[in-house]
Protein backbone atom coordinates (compact mmCIF):
# COMPACT_ATOMS: atom_id res chain seq x y z
CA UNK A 1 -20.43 -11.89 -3.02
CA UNK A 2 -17.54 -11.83 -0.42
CA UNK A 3 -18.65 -10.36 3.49
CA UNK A 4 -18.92 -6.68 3.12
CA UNK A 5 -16.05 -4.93 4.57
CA UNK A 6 -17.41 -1.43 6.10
CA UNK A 7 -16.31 1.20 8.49
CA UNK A 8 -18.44 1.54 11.63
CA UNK A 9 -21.42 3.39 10.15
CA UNK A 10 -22.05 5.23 13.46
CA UNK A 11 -18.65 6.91 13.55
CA UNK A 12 -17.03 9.60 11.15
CA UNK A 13 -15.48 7.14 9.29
CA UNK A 14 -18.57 5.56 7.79
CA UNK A 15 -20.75 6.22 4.86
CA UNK A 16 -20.52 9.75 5.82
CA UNK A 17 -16.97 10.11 6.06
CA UNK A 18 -15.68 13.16 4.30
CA UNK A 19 -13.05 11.16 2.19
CA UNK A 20 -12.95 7.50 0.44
CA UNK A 21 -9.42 6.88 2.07
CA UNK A 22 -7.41 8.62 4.64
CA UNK A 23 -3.54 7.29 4.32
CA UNK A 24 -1.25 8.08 7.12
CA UNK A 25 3.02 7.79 6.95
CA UNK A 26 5.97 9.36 5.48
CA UNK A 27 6.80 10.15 2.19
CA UNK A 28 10.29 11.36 1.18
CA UNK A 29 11.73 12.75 -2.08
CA UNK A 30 13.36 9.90 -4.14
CA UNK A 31 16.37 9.65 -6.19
CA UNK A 32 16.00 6.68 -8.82
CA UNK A 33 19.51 5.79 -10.52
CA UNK A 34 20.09 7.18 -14.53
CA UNK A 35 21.25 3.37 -15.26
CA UNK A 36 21.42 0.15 -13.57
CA UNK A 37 24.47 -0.54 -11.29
CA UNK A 38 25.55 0.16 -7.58
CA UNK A 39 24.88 3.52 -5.64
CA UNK A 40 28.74 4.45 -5.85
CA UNK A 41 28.53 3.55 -9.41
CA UNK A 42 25.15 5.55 -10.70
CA UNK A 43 25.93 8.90 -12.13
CA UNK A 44 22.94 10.98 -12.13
CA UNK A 45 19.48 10.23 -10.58
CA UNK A 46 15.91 11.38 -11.18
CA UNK A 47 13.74 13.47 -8.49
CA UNK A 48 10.36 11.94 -7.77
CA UNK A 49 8.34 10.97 -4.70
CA UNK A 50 8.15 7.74 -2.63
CA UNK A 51 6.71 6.28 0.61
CA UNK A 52 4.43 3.31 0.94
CA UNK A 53 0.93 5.62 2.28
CA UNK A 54 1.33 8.15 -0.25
CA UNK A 55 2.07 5.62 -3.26
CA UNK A 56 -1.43 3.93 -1.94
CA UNK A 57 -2.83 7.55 -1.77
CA UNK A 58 -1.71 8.83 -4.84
CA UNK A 59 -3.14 5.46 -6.69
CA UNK A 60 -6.29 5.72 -5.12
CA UNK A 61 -6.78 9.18 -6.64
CA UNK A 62 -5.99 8.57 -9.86
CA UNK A 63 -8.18 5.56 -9.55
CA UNK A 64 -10.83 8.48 -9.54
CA UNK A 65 -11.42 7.88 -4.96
CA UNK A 66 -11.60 10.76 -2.71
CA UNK A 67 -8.30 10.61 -0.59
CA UNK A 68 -6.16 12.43 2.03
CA UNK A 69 -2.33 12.19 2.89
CA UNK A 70 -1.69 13.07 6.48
CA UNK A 71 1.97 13.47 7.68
CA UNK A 72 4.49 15.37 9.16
CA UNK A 73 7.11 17.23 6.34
CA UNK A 74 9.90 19.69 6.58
CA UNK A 75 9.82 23.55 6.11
CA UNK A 76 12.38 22.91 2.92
CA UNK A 77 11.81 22.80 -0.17
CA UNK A 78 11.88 19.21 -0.54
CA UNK A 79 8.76 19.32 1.52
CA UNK A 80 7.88 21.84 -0.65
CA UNK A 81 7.84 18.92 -3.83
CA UNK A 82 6.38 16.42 -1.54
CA UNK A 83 3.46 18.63 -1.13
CA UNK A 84 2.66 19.81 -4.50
CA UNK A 85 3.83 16.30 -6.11
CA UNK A 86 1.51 13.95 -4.32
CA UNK A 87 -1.71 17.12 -4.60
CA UNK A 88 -0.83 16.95 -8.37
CA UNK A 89 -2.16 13.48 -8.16
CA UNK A 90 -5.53 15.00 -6.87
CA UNK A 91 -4.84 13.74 -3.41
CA UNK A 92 -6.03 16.32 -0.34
CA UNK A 93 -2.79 17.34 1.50
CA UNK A 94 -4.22 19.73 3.68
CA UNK A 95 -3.87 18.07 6.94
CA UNK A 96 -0.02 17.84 6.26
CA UNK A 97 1.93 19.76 9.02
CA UNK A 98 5.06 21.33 8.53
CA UNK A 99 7.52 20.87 11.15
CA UNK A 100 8.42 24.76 13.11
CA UNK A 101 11.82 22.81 15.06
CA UNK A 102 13.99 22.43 11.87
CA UNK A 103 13.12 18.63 10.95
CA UNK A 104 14.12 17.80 7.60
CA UNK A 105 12.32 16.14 4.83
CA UNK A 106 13.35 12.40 4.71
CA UNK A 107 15.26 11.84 1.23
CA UNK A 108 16.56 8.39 -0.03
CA UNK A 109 18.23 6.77 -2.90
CA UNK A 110 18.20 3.25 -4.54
CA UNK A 111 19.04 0.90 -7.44
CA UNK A 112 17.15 0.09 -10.10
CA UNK A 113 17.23 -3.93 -8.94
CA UNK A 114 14.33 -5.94 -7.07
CA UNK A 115 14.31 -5.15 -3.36
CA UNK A 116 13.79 -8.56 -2.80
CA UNK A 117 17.94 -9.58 -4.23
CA UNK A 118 21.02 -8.58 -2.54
CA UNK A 119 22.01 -6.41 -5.27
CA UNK A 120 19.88 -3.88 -4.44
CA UNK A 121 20.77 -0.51 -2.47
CA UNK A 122 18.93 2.14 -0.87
CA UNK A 123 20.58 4.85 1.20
CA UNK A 124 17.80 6.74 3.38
CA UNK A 125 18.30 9.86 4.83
CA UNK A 126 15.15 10.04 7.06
CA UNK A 127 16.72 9.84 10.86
CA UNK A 128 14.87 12.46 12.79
CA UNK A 129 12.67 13.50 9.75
CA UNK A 130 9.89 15.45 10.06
CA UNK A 131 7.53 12.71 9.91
CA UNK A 132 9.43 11.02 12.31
CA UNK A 133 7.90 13.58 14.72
CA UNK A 134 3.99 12.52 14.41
CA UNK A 135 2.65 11.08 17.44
CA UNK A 136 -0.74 11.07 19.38
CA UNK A 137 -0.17 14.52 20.37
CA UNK A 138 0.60 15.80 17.01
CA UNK A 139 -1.41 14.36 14.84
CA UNK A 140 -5.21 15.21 14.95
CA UNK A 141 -7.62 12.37 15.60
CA UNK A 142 -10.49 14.54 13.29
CA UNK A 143 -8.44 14.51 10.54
CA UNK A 144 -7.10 10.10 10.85
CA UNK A 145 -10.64 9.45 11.40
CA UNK A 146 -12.41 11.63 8.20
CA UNK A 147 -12.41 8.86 5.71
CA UNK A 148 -14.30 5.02 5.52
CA UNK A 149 -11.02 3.72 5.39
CA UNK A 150 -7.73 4.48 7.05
CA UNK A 151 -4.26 3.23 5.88
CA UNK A 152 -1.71 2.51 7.69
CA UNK A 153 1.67 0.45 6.93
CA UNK A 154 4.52 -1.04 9.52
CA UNK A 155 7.04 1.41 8.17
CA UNK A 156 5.57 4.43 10.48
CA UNK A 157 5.91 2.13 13.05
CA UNK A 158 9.79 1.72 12.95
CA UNK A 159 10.50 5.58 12.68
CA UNK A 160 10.60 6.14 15.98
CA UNK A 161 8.97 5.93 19.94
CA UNK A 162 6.51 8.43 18.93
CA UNK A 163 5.67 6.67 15.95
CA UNK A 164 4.82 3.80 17.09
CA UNK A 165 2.69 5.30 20.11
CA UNK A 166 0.82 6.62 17.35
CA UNK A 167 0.51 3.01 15.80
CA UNK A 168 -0.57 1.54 18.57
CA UNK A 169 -3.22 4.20 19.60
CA UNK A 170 -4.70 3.71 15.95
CA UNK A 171 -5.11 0.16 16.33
CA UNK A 172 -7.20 -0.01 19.39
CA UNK A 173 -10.57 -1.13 17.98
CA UNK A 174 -13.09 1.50 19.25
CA UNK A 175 -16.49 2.78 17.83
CA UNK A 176 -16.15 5.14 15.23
CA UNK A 177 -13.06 4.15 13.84
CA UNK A 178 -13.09 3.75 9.94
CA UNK A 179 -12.36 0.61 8.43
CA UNK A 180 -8.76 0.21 9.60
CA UNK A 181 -6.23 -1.18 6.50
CA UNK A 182 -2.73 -2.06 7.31
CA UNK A 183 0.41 -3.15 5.24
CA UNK A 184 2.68 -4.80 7.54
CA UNK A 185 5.57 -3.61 5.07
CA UNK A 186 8.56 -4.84 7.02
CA UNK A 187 11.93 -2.90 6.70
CA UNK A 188 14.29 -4.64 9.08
CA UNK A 189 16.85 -1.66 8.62
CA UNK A 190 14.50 0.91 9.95
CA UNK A 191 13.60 -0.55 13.28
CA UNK A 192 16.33 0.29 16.31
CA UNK A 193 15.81 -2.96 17.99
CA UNK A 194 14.34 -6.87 17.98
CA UNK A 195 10.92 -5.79 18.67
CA UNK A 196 10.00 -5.67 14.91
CA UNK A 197 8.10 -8.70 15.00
CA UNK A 198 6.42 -9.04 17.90
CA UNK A 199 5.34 -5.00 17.41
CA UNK A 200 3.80 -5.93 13.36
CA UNK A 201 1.92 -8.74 14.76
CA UNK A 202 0.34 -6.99 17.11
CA UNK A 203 -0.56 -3.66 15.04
CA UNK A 204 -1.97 -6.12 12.20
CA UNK A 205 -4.33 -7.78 14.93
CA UNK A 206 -5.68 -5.04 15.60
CA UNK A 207 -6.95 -4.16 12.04
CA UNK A 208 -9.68 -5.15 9.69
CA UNK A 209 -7.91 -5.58 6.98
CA UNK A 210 -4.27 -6.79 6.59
CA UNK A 211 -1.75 -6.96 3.56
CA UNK A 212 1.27 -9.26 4.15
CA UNK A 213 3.65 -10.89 1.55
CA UNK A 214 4.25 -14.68 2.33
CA UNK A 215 7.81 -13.69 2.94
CA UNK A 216 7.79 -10.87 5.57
CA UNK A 217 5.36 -13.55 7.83
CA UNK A 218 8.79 -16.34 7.16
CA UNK A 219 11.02 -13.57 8.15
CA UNK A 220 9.21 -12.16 10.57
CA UNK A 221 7.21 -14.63 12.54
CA UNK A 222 8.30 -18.10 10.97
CA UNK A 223 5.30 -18.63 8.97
CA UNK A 224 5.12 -20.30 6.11
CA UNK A 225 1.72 -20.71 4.91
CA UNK A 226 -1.17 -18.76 4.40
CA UNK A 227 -3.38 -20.68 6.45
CA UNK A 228 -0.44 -20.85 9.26
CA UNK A 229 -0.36 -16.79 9.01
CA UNK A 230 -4.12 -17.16 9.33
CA UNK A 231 -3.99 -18.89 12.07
CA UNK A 232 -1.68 -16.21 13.83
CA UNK A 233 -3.77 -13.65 12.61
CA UNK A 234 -7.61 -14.48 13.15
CA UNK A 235 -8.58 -11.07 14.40
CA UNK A 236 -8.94 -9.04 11.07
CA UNK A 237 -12.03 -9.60 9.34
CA UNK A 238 -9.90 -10.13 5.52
CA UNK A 239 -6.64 -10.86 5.62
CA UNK A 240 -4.48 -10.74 2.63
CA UNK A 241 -1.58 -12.85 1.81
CA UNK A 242 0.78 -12.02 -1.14
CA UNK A 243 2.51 -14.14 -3.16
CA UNK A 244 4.60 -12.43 -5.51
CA UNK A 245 4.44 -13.90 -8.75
CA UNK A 246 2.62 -17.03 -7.33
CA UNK A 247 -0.31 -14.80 -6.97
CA UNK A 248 -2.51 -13.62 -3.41
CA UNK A 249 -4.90 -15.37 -1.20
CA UNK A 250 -7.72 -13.47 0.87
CA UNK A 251 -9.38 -15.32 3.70
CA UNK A 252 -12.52 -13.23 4.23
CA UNK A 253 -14.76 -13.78 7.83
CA UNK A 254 -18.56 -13.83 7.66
CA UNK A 255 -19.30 -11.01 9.52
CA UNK A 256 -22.26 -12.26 11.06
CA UNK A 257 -19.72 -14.04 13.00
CA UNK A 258 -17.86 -12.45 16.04
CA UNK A 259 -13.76 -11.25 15.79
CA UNK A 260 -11.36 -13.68 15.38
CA UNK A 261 -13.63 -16.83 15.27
CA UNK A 262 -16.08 -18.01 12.30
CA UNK A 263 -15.48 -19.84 9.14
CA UNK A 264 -13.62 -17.95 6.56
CA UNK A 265 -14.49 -17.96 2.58
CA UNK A 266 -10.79 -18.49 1.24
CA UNK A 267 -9.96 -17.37 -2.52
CA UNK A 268 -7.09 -17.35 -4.57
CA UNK A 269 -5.58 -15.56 -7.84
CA UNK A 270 -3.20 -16.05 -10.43
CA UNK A 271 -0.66 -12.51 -10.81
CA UNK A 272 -0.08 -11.82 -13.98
CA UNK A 273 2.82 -12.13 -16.46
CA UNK A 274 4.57 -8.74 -16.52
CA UNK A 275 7.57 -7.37 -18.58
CA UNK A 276 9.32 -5.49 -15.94
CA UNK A 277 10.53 -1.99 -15.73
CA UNK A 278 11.60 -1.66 -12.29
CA UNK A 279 10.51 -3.99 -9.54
CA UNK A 280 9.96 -1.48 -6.88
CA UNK A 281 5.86 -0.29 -5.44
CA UNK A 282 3.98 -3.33 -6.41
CA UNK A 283 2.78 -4.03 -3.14
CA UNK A 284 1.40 -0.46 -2.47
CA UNK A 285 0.06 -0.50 -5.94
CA UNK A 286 -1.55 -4.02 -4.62
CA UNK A 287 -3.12 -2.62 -1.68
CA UNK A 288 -4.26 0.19 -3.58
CA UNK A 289 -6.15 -1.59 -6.21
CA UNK A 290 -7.67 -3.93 -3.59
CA UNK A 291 -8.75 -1.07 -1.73
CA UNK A 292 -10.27 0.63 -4.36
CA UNK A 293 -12.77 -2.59 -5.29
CA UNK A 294 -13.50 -2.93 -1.57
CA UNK A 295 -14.60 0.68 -1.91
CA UNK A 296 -16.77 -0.64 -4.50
CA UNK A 297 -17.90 -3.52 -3.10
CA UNK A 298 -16.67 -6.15 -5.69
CA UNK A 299 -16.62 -9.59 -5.25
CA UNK A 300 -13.36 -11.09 -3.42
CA UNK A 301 -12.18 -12.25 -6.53
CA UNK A 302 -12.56 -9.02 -8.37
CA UNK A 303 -10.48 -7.50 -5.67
CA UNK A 304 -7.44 -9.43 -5.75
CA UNK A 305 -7.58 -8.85 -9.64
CA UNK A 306 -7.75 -5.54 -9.33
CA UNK A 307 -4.96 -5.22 -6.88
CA UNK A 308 -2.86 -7.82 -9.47
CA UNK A 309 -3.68 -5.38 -12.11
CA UNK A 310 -2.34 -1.78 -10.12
CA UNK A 311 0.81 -3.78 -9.42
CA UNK A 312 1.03 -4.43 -13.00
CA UNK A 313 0.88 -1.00 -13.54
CA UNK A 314 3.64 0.29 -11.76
CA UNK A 315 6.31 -2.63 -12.44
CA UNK A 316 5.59 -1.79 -16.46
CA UNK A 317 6.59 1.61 -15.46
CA UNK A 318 9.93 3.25 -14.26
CA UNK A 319 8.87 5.07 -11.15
CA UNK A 320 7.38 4.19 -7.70
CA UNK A 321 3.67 5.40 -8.44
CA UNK A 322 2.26 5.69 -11.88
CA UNK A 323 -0.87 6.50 -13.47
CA UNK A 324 -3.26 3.26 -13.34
CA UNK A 325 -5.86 1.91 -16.08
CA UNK A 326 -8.62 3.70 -16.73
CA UNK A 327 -11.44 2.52 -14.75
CA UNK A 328 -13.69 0.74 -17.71
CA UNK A 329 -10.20 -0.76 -19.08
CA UNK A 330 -9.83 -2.10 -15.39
CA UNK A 331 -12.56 -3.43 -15.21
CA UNK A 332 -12.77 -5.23 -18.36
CA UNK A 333 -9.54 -6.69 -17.60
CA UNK A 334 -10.80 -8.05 -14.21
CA UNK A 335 -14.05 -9.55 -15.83
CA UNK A 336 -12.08 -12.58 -17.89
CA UNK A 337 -12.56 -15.76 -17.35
CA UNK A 338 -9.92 -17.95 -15.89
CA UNK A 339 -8.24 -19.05 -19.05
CA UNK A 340 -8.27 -15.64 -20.33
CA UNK A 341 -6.58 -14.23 -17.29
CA UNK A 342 -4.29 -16.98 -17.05
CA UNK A 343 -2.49 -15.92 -20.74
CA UNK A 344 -2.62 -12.35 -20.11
CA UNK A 345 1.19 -10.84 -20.28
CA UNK A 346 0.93 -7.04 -19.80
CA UNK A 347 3.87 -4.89 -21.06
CA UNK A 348 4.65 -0.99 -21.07
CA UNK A 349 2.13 0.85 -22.26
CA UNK A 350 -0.66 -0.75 -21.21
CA UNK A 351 -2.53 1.23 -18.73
CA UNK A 352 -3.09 3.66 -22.03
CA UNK A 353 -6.00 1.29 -22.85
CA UNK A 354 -6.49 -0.30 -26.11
CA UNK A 355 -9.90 -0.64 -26.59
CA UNK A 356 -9.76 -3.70 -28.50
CA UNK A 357 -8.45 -7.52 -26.97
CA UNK A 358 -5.34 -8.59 -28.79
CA UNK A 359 -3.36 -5.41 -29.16
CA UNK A 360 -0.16 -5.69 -27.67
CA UNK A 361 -0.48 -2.52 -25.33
CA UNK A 362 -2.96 -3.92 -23.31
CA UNK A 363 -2.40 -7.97 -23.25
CA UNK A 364 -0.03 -10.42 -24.72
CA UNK A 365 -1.00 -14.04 -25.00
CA UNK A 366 1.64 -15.85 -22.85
CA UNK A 367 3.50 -18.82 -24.67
């Protein structure tokens, strides 16, 4: 059994907190393309909903968690959708301010292609947003601080001054803060200067648990190892380091042992083979399936699976958040042994959950 990862049990944000997970950031109405090809190319799009907290909040509650999605939206009707789309999910929006100075609600557009390749687009329209507005002053510490965990991701921190003020405050380590989770989520494009990097590294040291993919640490601080981003990063007790299709690596402290020092137990897991739909909210699906064994207190192991299977989820679907397994399904899932995980290949459909190994729906034998 991997150290146990808890929120200070004397503060609000321990076992009594009032919520599983409290996830902080903007969200925006999204505009995903009819058919493949460039922006000035696309027809038609789809409405739906998008930003890296809510996709982590909305998973967590159809996981079946307790969660709340605090942020800053316009009074327009696309705030309007934000609202009601991301409570449909079950998730408690009622710490969600409207903005009284005539802040819009952040909007954006993209391609269906993988973030990661040059081919792929997105026009945001989020430049003095709404949530661009939240800062220590309007945001209310009651409401961060109500849950075990809180979530937080870099993006918030690019938006603007106030932002990151915001940022910062949240990542002083203090009694009574809840377990503090953070997705570095570099978007060079959203910050106004060079101070990206230097900003992310020092936000992630100041949480207890940190998500970053192994290419965000090359671009951003010349890392190229998991150990080396270790090494730059010794403060948070688990520290996550993804992989992509190579798979993720947690380095988890005893925490008998003090911050930033101690031995670390260091475990690493496969992804899976996915057909994907559209490569786009696999890393907040990730975080969100991680966070929701920590919740549970799996084993280390158990929670990299389970964050492996929530991104599988939403790359064998079309949009940005979908509906994840059911639970038992999960669970099952996570529970193979290495050679049975090892030839899973999970397709569309999946997440429906045949109840039976060897239907296609669920798992594919790889070749």
């Amino acid at each position: 059994m991997p150290a146990t990862v808890e929120a200070d049990p004397t503060g609000p944000g321990g076992p009594g907190g009032s919520v599983d997970v409290v996830s902080l950031g903007e969200s925006m109405v999204t505009f995903l393309p009819s058919r493949p090809g460039r922006l000035a190319d696309v027809p038609s799009f789809t409405r739906t909903i998008g930003g890296a907290e809510s996709n982590v909040a909305c998973a967590l509650a159809a996981a079946g968690h307790t969660v709340k999605w605090i942020s800053r939206v316009g009074a327009d009707g696309f705030g309007d959708h934000l609202v009601e789309a991301i409570g449909a999910y079950g998730v408690d929006t009622s710490a969600v301010r409207r903005d009284a100075d005539g802040r819009p609600t952040g909007i954006y557009f993209r391609t269906a292609t993988d973030r990661s390749t040059t081919a792929h687009e997105v026009a945001y329209y989020r430049a003095g947003s709404a949530a661009s507005a939240m800062s220590p002053k309007t945001m209310d510490r009651a409401d961060l601080f109500s849950g075990r965990v809180l979530h937080l991701s870099g993006i918030t921190a690019a938006l603007s001054g106030d932002c990151l003020a915001l940022m910062r405050e949240l990542s002083e380590r203090r009694a009574g803060r809840p377990l503090l989770s953070f997705d570095v989520n570099h978007r060079p494009a959203l910050w106004r200067d060079d101070s990206g990097p230097r900003e992310l590294l020092d936000l992630a040291r100041g949480a207890d648990l940190v998500f970053v993919g192994d290419d965000e640490a090359a671009q951003l601080w010349d890392l190229h190892s998991p150990e080396a981003i270790r090494e730059a990063l010794p403060e948070p007790a688990v520290l996550v380091v993804k992989a992509g299709a190579d798979g993720a690596t947690a380095f988890v402290r005893d925490p008998a042992t003090d911050t930033g020092s101690g031995t670390d137990t260091v475990t690493s897991v496969p992804a899976l083979a996915v057909d994907v739909v559209a490569p786009v909210g696999a890393g907040d699906a990730f975080a969100a399936g991680f966070l929701s064994a920590t919740l549970r207190d799996l084993p280390t192991a158990a929670r990299l699976r389970h964050g492996h299977l929530m991104a599988a989820a939403v790359l064998t679907d079309a949009g940005d958040v979908c509906v994840p397994p059911a639970r038992a399904h999960a669970d099952r899932l996570a529970a193979l042994d290495d050679a049975a995980w090892g030839t899973l290949r999970l397709g569309p459909g999946w997440t429906s959950g045949a109840e039976e190994p060897g239907q296609r729906q669920e798992a594919v034998p790889t070749s």
